[in-house]
Protein backbone atom coordinates (compact mmCIF):
# COMPACT_ATOMS: atom_id res chain seq x y z
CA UNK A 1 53.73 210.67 52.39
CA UNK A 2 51.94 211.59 55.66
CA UNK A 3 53.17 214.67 57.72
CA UNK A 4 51.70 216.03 61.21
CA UNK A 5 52.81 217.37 63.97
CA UNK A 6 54.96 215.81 66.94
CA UNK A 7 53.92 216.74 70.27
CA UNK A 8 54.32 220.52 71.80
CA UNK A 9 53.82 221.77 68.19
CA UNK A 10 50.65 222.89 66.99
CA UNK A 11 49.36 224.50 63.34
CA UNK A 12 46.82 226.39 61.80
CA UNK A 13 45.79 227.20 58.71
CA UNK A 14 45.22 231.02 58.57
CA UNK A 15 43.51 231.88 55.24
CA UNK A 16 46.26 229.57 53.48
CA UNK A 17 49.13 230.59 55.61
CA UNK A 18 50.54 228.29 58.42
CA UNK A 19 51.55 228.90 61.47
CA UNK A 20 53.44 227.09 63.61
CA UNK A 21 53.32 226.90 67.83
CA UNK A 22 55.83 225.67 69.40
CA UNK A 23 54.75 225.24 72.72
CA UNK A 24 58.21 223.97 74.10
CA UNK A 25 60.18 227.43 72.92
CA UNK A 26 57.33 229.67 73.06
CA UNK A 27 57.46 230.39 69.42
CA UNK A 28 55.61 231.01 66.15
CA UNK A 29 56.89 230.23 62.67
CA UNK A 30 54.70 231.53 59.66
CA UNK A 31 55.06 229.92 56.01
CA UNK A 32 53.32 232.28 53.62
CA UNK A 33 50.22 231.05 51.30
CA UNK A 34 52.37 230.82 48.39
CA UNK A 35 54.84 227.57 50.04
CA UNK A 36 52.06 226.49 52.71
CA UNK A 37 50.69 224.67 49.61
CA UNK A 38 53.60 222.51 49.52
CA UNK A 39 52.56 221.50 52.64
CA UNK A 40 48.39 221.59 52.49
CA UNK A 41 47.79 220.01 49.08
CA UNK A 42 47.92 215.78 48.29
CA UNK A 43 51.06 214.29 48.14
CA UNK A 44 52.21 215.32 44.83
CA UNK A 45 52.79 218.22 45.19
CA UNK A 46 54.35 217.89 48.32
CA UNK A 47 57.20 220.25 48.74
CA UNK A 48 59.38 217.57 49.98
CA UNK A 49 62.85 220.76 50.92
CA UNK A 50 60.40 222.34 52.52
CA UNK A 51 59.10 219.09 55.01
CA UNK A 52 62.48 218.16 55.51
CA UNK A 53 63.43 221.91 56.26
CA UNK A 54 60.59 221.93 59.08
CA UNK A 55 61.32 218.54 60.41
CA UNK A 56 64.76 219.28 61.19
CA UNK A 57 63.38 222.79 62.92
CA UNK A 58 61.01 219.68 64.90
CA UNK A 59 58.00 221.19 63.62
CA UNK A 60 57.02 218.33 61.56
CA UNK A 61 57.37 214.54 61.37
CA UNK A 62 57.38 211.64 59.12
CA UNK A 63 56.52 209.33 61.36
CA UNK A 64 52.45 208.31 61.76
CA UNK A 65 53.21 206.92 65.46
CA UNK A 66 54.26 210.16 66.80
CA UNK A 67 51.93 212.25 65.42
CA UNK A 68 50.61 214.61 68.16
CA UNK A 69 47.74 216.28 65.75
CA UNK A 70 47.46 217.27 61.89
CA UNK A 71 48.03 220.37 60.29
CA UNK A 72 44.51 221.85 60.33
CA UNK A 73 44.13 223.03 63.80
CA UNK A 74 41.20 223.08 65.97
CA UNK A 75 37.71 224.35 64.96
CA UNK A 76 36.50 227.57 65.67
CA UNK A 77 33.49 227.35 68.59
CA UNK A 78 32.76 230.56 69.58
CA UNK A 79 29.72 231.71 69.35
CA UNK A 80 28.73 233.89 71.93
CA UNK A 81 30.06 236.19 74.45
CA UNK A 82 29.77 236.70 78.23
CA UNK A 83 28.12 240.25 77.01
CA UNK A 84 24.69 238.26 75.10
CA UNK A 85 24.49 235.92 78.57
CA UNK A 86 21.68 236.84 80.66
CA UNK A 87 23.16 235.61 83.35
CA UNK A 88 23.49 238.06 86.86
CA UNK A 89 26.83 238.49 88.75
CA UNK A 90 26.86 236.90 92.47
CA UNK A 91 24.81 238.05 95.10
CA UNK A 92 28.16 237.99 97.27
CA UNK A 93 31.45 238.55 95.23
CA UNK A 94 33.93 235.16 95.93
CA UNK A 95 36.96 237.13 97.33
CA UNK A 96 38.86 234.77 98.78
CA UNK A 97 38.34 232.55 96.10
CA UNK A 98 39.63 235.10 93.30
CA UNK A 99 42.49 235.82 95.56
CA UNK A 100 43.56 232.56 95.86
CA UNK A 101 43.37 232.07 91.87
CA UNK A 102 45.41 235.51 91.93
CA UNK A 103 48.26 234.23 93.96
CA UNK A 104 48.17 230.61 91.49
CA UNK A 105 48.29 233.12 89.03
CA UNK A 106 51.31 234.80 89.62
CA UNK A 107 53.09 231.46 90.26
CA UNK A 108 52.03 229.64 87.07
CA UNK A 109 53.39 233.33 84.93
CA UNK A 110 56.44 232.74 86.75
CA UNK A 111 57.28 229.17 86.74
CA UNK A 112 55.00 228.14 83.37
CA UNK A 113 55.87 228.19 80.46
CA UNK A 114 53.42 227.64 77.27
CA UNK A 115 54.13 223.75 76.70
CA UNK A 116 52.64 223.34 80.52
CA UNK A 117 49.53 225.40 79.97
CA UNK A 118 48.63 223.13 76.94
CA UNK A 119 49.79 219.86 78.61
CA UNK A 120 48.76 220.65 82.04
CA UNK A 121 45.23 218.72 81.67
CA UNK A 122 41.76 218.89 83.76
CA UNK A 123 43.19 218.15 87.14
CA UNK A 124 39.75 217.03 87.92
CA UNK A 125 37.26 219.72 86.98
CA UNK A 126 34.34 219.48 86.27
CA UNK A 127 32.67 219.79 82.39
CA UNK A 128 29.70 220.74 83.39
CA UNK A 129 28.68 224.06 85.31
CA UNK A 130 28.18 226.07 82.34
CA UNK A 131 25.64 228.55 84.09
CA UNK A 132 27.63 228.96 87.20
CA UNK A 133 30.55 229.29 85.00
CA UNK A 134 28.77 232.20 83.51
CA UNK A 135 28.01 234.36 87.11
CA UNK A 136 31.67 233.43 87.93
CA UNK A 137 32.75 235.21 84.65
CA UNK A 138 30.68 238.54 85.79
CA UNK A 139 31.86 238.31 88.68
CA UNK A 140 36.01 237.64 87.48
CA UNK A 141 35.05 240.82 85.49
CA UNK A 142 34.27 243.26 88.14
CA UNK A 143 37.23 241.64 90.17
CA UNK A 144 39.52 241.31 88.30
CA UNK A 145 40.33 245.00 87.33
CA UNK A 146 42.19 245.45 91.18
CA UNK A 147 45.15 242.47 89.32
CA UNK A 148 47.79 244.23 88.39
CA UNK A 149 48.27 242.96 84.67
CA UNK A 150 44.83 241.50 84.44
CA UNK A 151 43.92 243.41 81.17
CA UNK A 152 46.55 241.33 79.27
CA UNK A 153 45.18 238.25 77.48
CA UNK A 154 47.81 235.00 79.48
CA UNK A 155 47.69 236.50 82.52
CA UNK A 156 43.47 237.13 82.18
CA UNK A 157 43.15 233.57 81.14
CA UNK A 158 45.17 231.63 83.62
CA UNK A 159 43.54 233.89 86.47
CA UNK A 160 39.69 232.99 84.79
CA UNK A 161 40.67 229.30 84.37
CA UNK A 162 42.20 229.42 88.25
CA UNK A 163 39.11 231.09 89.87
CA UNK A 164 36.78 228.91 87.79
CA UNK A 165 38.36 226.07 88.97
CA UNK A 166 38.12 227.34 93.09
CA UNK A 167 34.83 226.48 92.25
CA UNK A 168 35.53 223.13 90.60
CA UNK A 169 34.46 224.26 87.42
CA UNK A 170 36.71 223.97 83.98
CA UNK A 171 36.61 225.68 81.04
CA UNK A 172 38.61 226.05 77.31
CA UNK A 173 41.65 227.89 77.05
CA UNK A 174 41.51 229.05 73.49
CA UNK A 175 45.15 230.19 71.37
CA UNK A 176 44.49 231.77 68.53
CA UNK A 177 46.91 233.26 65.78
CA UNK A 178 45.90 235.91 62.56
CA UNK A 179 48.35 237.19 59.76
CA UNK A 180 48.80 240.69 58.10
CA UNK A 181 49.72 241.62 60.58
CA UNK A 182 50.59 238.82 62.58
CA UNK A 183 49.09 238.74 66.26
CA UNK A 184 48.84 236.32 68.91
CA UNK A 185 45.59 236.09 71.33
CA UNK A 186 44.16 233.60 73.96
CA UNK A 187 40.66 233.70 75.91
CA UNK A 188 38.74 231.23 77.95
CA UNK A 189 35.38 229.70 76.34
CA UNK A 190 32.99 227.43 78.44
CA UNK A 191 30.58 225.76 76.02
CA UNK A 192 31.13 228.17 72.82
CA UNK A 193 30.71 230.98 75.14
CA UNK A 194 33.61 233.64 75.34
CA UNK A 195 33.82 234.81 78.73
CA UNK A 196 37.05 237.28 79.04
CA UNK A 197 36.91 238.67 75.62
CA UNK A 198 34.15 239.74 72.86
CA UNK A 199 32.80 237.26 70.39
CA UNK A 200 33.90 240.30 67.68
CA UNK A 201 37.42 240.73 68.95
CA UNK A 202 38.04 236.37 69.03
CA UNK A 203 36.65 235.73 65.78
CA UNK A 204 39.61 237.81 64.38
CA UNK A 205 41.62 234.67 65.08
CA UNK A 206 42.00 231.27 63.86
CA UNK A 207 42.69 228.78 66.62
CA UNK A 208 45.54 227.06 66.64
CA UNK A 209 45.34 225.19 70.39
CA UNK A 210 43.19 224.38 73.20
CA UNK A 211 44.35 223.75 76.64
């Protein structure tokens, strides 16, 4: 019997718990180690109460053609931070630019809600860019301070992935869930490379989406 996940949910496995994301309520669900197995090991031992439990909650499906993903959740690909970069900040700080990502900013917190920040695609960006991507992040980080609500991780992200893309430039906009106690966290990654956040602080969480 195959299970995965119908779209606006996502998973991941967090040391043998699962969480759940749904994106379209702008909730998590946790099951603990000890039932997750019902879930995570082959089919026999499928805990078949428990699927039908979570596919009437819409967290799960049955059916192979609407699968949106599988339970295992994105990799991990952090692996540095904007702190080991030697990259310098802008000769001339892009003001206008960062207040024009300020002002999309406050719009997308108002009108947004999760399931568009993870659906919302590239709108054109470009992959590449990775070193300018880097002085942008310097400069977001002497800039941003002067945002009211900047030091929060959404609001952070979505006014990183706004500025970045003033300049045409698009990065990762990493979830990322842990247990014991349970905590929710997002930062923005170009090429493996945190740029709002430490590499320390991220790798205390397991991804669980990418927008």
């Amino acid at each position: 019997m195959s299970i995965g996940l119908p779209g606006g949910i996502y998973a991941a496995n967090v040391r043998g718990d699962l969480v759940f994301l749904d994106a379209r309520r702008n909730e998590y669900s946790c099951i603990p180690r000890s039932q997750a197995e019902g879930l995570l090991g082959p089919d026999e031992r499928r805990d078949l109460d428990l699927v039908e439990e979570l596919e009437a909650e819409g967290l799960l499906t049955r059916e192979p053609g609407k699968f949106a993903r599988n339970l295992s959740g994105p990799p991990s690909t952090a692996v540095a931070d904007l702190y080991d970069a030697a990259v310098e900040p802008p000769d001339r700080m892009p003001i206008f630019a960062f207040v024009r990502a300020a002002a999309r900013m406050g719009a997308r917190m108002i009108w947004q809600k999760p399931r568009h920040w993870l659906g919302s695609g590239r709108n054109g960006a470009s992959r590449s860019g990775a070193e300018q991507a880097l002085t942008l992040a310097h400069a977001f980080s002497r800039l941003s301070p002067w945002v009211p609500g900047s030091g929060r991780c959404v609001p952070s992200s979505i006014l990183l992935l706004e500025f970045l893309k003033q300049h045409g430039i698009e990065a990762d906009w990493v979830f990322g869930v842990r247990t014991y106690p349970f905590e929710a966290h997002c930062w923005v990654e170009k090429d493996g490379i945190v740029l709002n956040d430490s590499l320390e602080h991220v790798r205390w969480f397991t991804p669980i989406a990418v927008g």
